[in-house]
Protein backbone atom coordinates (compact mmCIF):
# COMPACT_ATOMS: atom_id res chain seq x y z
CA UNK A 1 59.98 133.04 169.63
CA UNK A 2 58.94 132.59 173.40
CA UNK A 3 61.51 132.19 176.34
CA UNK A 4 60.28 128.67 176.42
CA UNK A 5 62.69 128.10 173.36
CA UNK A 6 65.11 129.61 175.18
CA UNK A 7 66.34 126.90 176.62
CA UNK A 8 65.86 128.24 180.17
CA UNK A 9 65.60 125.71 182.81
CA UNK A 10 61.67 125.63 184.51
CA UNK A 11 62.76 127.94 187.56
CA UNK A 12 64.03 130.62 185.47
CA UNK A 13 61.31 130.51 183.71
CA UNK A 14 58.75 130.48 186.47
CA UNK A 15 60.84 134.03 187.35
CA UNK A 16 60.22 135.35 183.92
CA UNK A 17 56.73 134.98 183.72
CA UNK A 18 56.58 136.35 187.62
CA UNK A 19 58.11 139.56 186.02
CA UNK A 20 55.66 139.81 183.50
CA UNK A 21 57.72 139.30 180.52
CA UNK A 22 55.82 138.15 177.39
CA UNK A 23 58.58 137.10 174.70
CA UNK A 24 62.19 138.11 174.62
CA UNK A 25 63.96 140.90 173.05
CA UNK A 26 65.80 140.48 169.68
CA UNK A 27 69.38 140.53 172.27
CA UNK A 28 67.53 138.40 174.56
CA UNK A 29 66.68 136.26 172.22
CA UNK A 30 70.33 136.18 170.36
CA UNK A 31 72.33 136.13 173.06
CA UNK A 32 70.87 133.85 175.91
CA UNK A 33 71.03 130.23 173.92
CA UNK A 34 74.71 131.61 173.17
CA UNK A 35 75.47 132.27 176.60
CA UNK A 36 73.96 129.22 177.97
CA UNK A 37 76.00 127.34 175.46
CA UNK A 38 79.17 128.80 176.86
CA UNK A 39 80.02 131.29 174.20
CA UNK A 40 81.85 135.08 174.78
CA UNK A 41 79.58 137.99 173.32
CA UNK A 42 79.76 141.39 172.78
CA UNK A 43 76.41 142.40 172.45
CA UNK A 44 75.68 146.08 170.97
CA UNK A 45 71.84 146.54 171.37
CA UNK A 46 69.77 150.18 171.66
CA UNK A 47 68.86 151.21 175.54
CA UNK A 48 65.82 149.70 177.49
CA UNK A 49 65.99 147.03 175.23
CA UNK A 50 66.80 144.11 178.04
CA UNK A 51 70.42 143.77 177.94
CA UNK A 52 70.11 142.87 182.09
CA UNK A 53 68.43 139.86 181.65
CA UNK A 54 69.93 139.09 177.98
CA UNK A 55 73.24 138.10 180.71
CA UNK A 56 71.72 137.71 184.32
CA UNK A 57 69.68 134.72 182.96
CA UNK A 58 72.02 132.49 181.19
CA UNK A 59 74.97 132.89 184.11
CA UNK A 60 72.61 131.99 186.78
CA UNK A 61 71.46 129.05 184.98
CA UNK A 62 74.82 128.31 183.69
CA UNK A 63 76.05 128.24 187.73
CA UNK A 64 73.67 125.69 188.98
CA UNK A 65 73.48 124.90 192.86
CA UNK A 66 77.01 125.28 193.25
CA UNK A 67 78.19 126.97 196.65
CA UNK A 68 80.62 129.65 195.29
CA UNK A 69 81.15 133.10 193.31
CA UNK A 70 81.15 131.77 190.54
CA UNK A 71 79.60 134.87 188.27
CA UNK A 72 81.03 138.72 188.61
CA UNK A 73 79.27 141.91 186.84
CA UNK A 74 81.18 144.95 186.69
CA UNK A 75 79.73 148.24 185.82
CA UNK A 76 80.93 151.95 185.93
CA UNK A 77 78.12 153.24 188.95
CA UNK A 78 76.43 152.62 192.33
CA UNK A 79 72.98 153.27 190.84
CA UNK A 80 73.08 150.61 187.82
CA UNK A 81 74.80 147.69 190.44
CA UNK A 82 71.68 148.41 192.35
CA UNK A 83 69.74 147.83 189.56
CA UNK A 84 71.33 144.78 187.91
CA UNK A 85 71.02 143.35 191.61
CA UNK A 86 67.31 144.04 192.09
CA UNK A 87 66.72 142.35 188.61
CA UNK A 88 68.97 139.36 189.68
CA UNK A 89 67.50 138.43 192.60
CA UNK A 90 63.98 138.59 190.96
CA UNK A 91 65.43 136.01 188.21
CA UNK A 92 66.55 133.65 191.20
CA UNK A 93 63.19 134.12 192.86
CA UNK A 94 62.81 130.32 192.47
CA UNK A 95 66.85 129.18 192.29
CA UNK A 96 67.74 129.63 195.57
CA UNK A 97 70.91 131.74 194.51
CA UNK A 98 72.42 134.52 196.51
CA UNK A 99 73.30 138.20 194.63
CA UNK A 100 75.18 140.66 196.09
CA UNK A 101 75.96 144.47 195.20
CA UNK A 102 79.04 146.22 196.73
CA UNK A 103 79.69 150.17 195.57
CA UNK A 104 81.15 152.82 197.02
CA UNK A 105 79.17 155.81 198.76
CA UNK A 106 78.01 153.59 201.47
CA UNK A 107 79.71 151.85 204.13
CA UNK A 108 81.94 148.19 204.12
CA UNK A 109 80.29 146.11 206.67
CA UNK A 110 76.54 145.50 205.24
CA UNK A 111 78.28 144.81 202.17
CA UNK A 112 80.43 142.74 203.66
CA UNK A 113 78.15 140.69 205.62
CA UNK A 114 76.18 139.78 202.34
CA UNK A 115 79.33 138.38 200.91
CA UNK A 116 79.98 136.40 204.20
CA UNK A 117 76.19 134.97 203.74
CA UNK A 118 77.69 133.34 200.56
CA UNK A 119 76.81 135.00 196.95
CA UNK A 120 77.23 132.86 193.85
CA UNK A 121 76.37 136.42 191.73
CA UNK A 122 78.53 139.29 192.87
CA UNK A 123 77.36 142.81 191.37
CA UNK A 124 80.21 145.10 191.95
CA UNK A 125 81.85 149.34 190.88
CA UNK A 126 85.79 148.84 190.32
CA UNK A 127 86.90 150.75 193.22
CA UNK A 128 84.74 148.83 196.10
CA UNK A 129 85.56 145.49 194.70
CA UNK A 130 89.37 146.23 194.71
CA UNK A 131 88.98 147.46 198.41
CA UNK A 132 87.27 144.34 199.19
CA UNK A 133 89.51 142.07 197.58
CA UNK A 134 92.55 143.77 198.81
CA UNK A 135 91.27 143.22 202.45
CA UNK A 136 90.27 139.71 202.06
CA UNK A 137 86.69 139.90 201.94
CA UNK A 138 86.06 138.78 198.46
CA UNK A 139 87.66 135.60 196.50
CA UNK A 140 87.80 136.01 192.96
CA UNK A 141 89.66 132.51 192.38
CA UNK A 142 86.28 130.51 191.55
CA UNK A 143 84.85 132.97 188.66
CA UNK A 144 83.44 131.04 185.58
CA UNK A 145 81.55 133.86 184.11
CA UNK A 146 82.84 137.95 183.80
CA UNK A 147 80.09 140.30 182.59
CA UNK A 148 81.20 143.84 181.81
CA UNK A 149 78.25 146.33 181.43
CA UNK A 150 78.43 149.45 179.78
CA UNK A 151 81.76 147.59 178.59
CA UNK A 152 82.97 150.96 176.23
CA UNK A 153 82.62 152.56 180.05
CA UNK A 154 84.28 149.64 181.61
CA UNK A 155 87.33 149.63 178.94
CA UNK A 156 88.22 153.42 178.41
CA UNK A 157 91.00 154.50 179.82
CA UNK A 158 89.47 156.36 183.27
CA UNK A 159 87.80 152.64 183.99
CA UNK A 160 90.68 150.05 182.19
CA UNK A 161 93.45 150.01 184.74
CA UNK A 162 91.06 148.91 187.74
CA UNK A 163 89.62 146.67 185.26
CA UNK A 164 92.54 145.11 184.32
CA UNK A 165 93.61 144.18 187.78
CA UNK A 166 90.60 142.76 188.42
CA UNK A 167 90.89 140.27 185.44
CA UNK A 168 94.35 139.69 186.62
CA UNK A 169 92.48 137.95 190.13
CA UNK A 170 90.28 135.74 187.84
CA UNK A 171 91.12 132.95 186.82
CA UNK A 172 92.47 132.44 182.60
CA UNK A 173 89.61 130.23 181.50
CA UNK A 174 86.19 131.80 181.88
CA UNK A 175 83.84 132.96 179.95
CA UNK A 176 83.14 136.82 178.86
CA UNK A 177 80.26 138.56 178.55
CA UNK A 178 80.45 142.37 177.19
CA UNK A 179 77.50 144.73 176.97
CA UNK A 180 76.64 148.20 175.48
CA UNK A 181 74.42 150.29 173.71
CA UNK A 182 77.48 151.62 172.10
CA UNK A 183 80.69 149.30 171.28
CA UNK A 184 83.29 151.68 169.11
CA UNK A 185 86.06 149.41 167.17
CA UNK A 186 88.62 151.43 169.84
CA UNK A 187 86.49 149.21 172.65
CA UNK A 188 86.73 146.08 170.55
CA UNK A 189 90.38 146.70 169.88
CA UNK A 190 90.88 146.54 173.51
CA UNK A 191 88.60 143.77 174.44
CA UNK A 192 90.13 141.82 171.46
CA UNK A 193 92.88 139.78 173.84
CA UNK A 194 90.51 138.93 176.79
CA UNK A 195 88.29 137.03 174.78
CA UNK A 196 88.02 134.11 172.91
CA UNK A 197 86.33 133.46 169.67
CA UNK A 198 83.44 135.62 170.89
CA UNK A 199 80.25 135.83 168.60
CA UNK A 200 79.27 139.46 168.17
CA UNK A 201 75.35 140.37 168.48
CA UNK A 202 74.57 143.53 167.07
CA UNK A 203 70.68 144.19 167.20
CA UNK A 204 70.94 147.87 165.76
CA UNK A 205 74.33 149.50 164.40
CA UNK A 206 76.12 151.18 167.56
CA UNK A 207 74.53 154.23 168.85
CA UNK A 208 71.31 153.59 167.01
CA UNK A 209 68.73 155.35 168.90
CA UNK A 210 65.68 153.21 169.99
CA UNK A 211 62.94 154.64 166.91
CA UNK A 212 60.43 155.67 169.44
CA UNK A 213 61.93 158.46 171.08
CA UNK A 214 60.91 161.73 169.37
CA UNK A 215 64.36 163.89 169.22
CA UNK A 216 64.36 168.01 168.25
CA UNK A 217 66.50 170.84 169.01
CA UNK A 218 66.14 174.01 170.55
CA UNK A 219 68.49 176.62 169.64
CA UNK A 220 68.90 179.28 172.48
CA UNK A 221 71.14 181.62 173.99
CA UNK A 222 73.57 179.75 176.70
CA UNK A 223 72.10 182.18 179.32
CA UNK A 224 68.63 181.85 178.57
CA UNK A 225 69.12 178.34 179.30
CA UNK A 226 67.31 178.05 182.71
CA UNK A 227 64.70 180.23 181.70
CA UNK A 228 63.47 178.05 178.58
CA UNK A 229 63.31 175.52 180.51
CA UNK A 230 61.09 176.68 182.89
CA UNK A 231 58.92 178.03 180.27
CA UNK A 232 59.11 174.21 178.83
CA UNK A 233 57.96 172.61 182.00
CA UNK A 234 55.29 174.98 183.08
CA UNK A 235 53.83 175.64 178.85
CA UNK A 236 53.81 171.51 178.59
CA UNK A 237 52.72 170.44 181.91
CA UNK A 238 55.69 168.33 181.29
CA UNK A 239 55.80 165.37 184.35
CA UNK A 240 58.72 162.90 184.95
CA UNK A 241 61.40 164.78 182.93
CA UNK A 242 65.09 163.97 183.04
CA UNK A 243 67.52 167.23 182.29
CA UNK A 244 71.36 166.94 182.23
CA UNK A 245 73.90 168.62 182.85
CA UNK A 246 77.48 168.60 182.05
CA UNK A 247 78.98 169.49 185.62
CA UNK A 248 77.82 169.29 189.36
CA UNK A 249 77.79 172.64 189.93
CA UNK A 250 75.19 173.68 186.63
CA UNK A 251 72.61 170.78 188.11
CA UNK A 252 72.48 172.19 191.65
CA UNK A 253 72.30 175.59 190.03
CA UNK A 254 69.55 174.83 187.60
CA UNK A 255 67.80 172.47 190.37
CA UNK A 256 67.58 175.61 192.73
CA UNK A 257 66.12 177.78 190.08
CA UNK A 258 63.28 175.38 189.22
CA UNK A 259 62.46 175.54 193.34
CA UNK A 260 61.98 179.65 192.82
CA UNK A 261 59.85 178.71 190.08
CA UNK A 262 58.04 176.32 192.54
CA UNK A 263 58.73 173.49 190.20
CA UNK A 264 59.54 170.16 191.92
CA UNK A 265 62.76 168.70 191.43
CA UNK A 266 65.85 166.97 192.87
CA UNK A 267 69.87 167.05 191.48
CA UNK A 268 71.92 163.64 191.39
CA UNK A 269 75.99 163.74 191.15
CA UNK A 270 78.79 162.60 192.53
CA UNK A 271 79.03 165.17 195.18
CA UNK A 272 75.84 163.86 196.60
CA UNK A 273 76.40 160.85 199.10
CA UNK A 274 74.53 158.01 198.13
CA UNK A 275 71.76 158.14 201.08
CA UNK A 276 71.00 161.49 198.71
CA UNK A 277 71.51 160.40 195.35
CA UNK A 278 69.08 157.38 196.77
CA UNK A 279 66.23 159.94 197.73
CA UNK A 280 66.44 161.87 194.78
CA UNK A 281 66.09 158.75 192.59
CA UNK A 282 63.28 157.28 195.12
CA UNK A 283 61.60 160.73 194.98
CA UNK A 284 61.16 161.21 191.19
CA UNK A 285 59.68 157.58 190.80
CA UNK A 286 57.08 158.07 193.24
CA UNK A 287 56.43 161.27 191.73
CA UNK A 288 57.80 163.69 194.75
CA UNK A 289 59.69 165.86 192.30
CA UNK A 290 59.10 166.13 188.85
CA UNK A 291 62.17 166.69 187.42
CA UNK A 292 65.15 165.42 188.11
CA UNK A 293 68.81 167.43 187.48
CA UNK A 294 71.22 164.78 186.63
CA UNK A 295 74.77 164.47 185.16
CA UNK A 296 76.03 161.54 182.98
CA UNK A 297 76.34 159.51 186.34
CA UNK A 298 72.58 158.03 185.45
CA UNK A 299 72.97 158.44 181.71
CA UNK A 300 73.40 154.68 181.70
CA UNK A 301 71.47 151.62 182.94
CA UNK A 302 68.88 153.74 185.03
CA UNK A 303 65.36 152.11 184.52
CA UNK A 304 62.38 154.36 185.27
CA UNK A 305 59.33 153.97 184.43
CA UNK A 306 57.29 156.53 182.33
CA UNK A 307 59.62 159.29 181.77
CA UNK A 308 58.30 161.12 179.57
CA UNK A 309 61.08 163.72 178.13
CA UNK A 310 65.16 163.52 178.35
CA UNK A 311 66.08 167.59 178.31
CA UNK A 312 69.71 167.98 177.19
CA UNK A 313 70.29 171.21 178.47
CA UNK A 314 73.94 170.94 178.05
CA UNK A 315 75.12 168.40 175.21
CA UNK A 316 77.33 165.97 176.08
CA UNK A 317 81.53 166.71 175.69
CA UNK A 318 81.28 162.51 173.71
CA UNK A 319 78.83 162.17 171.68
CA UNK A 320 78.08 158.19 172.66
CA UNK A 321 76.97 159.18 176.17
CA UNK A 322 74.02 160.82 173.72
CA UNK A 323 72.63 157.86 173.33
CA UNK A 324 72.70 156.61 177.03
CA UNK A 325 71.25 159.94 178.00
CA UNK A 326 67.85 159.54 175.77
CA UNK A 327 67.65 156.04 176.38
CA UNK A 328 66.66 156.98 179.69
CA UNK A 329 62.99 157.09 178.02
CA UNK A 330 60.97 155.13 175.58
CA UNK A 331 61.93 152.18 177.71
CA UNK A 332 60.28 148.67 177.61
CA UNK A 333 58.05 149.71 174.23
CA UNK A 334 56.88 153.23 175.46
CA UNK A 335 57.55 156.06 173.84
CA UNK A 336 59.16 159.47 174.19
CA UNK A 337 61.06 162.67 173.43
CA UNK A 338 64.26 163.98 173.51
CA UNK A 339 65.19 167.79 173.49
CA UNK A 340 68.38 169.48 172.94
CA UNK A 341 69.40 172.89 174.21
CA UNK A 342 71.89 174.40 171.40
CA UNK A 343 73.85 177.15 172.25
CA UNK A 344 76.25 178.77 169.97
CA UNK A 345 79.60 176.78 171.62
CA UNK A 346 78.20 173.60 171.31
CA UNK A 347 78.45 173.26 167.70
CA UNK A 348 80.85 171.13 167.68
CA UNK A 349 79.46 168.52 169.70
CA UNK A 350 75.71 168.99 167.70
CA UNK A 351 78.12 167.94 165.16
CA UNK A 352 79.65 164.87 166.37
CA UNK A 353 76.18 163.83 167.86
CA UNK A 354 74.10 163.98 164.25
CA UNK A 355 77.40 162.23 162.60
CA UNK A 356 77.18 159.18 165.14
CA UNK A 357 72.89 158.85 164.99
CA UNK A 358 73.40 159.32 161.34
CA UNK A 359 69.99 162.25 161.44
CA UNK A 360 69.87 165.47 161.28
CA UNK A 361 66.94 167.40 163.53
CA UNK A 362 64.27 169.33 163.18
CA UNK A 363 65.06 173.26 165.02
CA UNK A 364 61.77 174.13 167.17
CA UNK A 365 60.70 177.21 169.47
CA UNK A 366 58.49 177.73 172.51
CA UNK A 367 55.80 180.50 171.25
CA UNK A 368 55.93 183.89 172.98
CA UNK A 369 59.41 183.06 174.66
CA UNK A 370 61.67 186.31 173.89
CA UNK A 371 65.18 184.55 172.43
CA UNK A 372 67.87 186.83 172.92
CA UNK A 373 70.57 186.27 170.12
CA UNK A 374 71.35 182.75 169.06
CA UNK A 375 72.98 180.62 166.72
CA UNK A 376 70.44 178.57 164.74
CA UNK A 377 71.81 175.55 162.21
CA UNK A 378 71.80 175.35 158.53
CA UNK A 379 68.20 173.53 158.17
CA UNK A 380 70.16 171.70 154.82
CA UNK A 381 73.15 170.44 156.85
CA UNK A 382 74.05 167.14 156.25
CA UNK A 383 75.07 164.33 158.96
CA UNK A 384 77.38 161.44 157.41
CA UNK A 385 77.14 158.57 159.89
CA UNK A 386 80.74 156.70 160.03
CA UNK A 387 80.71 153.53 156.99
CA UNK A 388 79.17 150.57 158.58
CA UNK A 389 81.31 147.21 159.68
CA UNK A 390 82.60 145.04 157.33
CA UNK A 391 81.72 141.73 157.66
CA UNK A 392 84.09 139.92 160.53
CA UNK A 393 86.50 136.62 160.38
CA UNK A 394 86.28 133.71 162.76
CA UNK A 395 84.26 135.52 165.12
CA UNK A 396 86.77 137.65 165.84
CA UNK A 397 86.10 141.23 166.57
CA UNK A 398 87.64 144.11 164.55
CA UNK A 399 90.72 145.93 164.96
CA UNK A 400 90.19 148.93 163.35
CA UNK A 401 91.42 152.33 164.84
CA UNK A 402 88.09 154.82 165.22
CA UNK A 403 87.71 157.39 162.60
CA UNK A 404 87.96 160.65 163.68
CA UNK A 405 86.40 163.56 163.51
CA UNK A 406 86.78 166.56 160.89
CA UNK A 407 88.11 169.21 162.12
CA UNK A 408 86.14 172.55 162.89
CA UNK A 409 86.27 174.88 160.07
CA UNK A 410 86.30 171.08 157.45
CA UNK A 411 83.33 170.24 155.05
CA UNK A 412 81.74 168.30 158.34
CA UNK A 413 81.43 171.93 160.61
CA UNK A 414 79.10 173.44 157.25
CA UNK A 415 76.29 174.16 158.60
CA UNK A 416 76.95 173.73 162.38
CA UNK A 417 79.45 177.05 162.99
CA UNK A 418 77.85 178.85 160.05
CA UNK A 419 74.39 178.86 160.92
CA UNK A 420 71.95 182.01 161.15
CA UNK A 421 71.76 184.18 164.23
CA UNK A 422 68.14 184.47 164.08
CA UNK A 423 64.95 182.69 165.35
CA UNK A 424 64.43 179.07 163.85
CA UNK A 425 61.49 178.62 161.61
CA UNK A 426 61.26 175.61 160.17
CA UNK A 427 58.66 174.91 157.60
CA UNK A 428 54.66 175.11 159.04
CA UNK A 429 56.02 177.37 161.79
CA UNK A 430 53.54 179.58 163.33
CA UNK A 431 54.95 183.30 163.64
CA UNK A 432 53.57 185.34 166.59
CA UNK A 433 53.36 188.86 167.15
CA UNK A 434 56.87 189.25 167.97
CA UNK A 435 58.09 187.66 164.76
CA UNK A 436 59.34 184.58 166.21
CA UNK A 437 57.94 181.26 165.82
CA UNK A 438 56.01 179.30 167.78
CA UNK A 439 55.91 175.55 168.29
């Protein structure tokens, strides 16, 4: 199928082709006649797949020449409004349609001068969009079309109450649009009452990993951390590399030891205002750094290009954010890999993480580096992905409470807490001198 069939109007379609696209994406192409037609969706499809334009497209067709904000996007950070704005205005190249962004970090009155100009696409974080409501600067009463990206972000519970008093300023009848790489029946059981009859597109089963990212795991000791990865980076050559963290405080630590080991790279987090979180971002595209220290603030909706390896040095506290974190590479058809640091406390969430990809990975080593004492998994553990979804009634999505976890110590923790304590060695492993393996 080609965008032609689509049913995209000429204009949007002179935009697509100006971006280079070739023929949609399986959500693209499921979701945009629905969305033109008028339908809600919750659409579940794998990272870098083209879930911006699978909703940017349809609403500003949808919206027509009218002189009002008529469409509103809400996602959970500064750095993915930027994004879903840049890829807006390129769709409207030829519509004549204004798109705005407004986030926090930065200050109110370029923001607020845009929405003066007249947007008829406003890109917006909770927070700044409240503020800018509350002091008159944004009118909500004219919204046909609410898009929620990252929508299991936009509808747990840190997110929901700024969310719900924003859908309290819309007006009843409009249409939804929700958006994820990973939509849990807990999300759906809260979207349920805000929308109506919605068709659910579900390109791969939630928190499917796209196929082409290589994924292994590195069993280490939690202080040797740093140090393996430096040996990673300088053994590989390794170039645009992601690493996260799970706090603020680990990425600026780790970010100054890879500067003593004259290795270039930046750390992004919420402590960092967003003139600096904009550098760091700008830097490791054009190749000034080559690593980049990040928490779970980019794990979702960042696109950059060629990055070659996603380095989990800590593993995720929810195992969903997982997936957002290695879908940071193998974007738009490339490929790439995705490397787990495992240290003896985190077998828990190594757990939760091989339940919800439904795989169980392959243990490697970095030949010659000397591993202190470690906890290494069962090679024959097992990871039970959750049942799949029944089939659903009148379009209606499920209401079914998320299972939960075993508990540590249950049949699901075999292999994970009772793993060896020595070097891994999986089979065609290459032992050197020092009777470790090398990979």
């Amino acid at each position: 199928m080609t965008f032609d069939e689509l049913g995209l109007e000429t204009d949007l379609l002179k935009a697509v082709r100006a971006l280079g696209y070739k023929q949609p994406t399986p959500i693209q192409e499921q979701a945009i006649p629905l969305a033109i037609a008028g339908r809600d969706i919750i659409g579940c499809a794998q990272t870098g797949t083209g879930k911006t334009a699978a909703f940017v497209l349809p609403a500003l067709q949808r919206m027509g020449r009218r002189r009002a904000l008529l469409t509103l996007v809400v996602t959970p950070t500064r750095e993915l409004a930027g994004q879903i704005e840049d890829v807006a205005w390129k769709c409207c190249r030829h519509t004549k349609q204004r798109v705005a962004a407004v986030y926090g970090g930065v200050g109110y009155q370029p923001q607020i001068d845009k929405v003066r100009r007249g947007v008829h696409m406003l890109v917006a974080t909770p927070g700044r969009l409240l503020d800018l409501v509350e002091k008159g600067h944004v009118d909500l009463s004219n919204v046909e079309i609410l898009v929620l990206d990252e929508a299991d972000r936009m509808l747990d519970m840190g997110f929901w109450p700024d969310v719900k008093r924003i859908m309290a300023l819309l007006p009843e009848k409009r249409q939804n649009l929700l958006f994820s790489a990973t939509i849990t029946p807990d999300v759906e059981r809260v979207a349920g009452p805000i929308l109506h009859d919605p068709a659910r597109i579900e390109v791969a089963p939630s928190a499917t990993p796209i196929e082409a990212i290589s994924q292994s795991l590195y069993p280490v000791n939690a202080l040797q951390k740093t140090d393996l990865l430096v040996r990673l980076l300088e053994k590989h050559q390794l170039d645009r590399v992601l690493v996260f963290t799970r706090t603020k405080h680990r990425a600026d630590k780790v970010c100054r030891h890879l500067e003593r080991s004259r290795i270039p790279g930046a750390a992004i987090h919420s402590n960092r205002s967003q003139a600096q979180r904009q550098r760091a971002l700008d830097g490791f595209k054009n190749g000034t750094y080559r690593v980049l220290v990040a928490t779970d603030i980019v794990a979702r909706g960042i696109d950059v290009d060629r990055i070659s390896h996603v380095i989990n040095y800590d593993l995720p506290m929810n195992a969903q954010d997982y997936v957002h974190r290695i879908g940071r590479t193998a974007r738009a058809g490339a490929t790439g890999t995705a490397i787990r640091f495992l240290a003896a406390e985190e077998a828990t969430e190594l757990r939760d993480i091989e339940q919800l990809i439904g795989a169980t990975l392959p243990c490697e080593d970095v030949e010659g580096f000397a591993y202190s004492e470690r906890m290494v998994p069962d090679p024959q553990r097992t990871a039970r992905r959750p049942a799949p979804r029944g089939p659903q009634r009148s379009g209606r999505p499920s209401h079914r409470t998320s299972q939960r976890p075993e508990r540590a110590g249950s049949s699901a923790d075999r292999g994970y807490r009772q793993g060896s304590r020595r070097p891994a060695a999986p089979a065609g492993a290459v032992r050197s001198g020092s009777g470790r393996r090398g990979g």
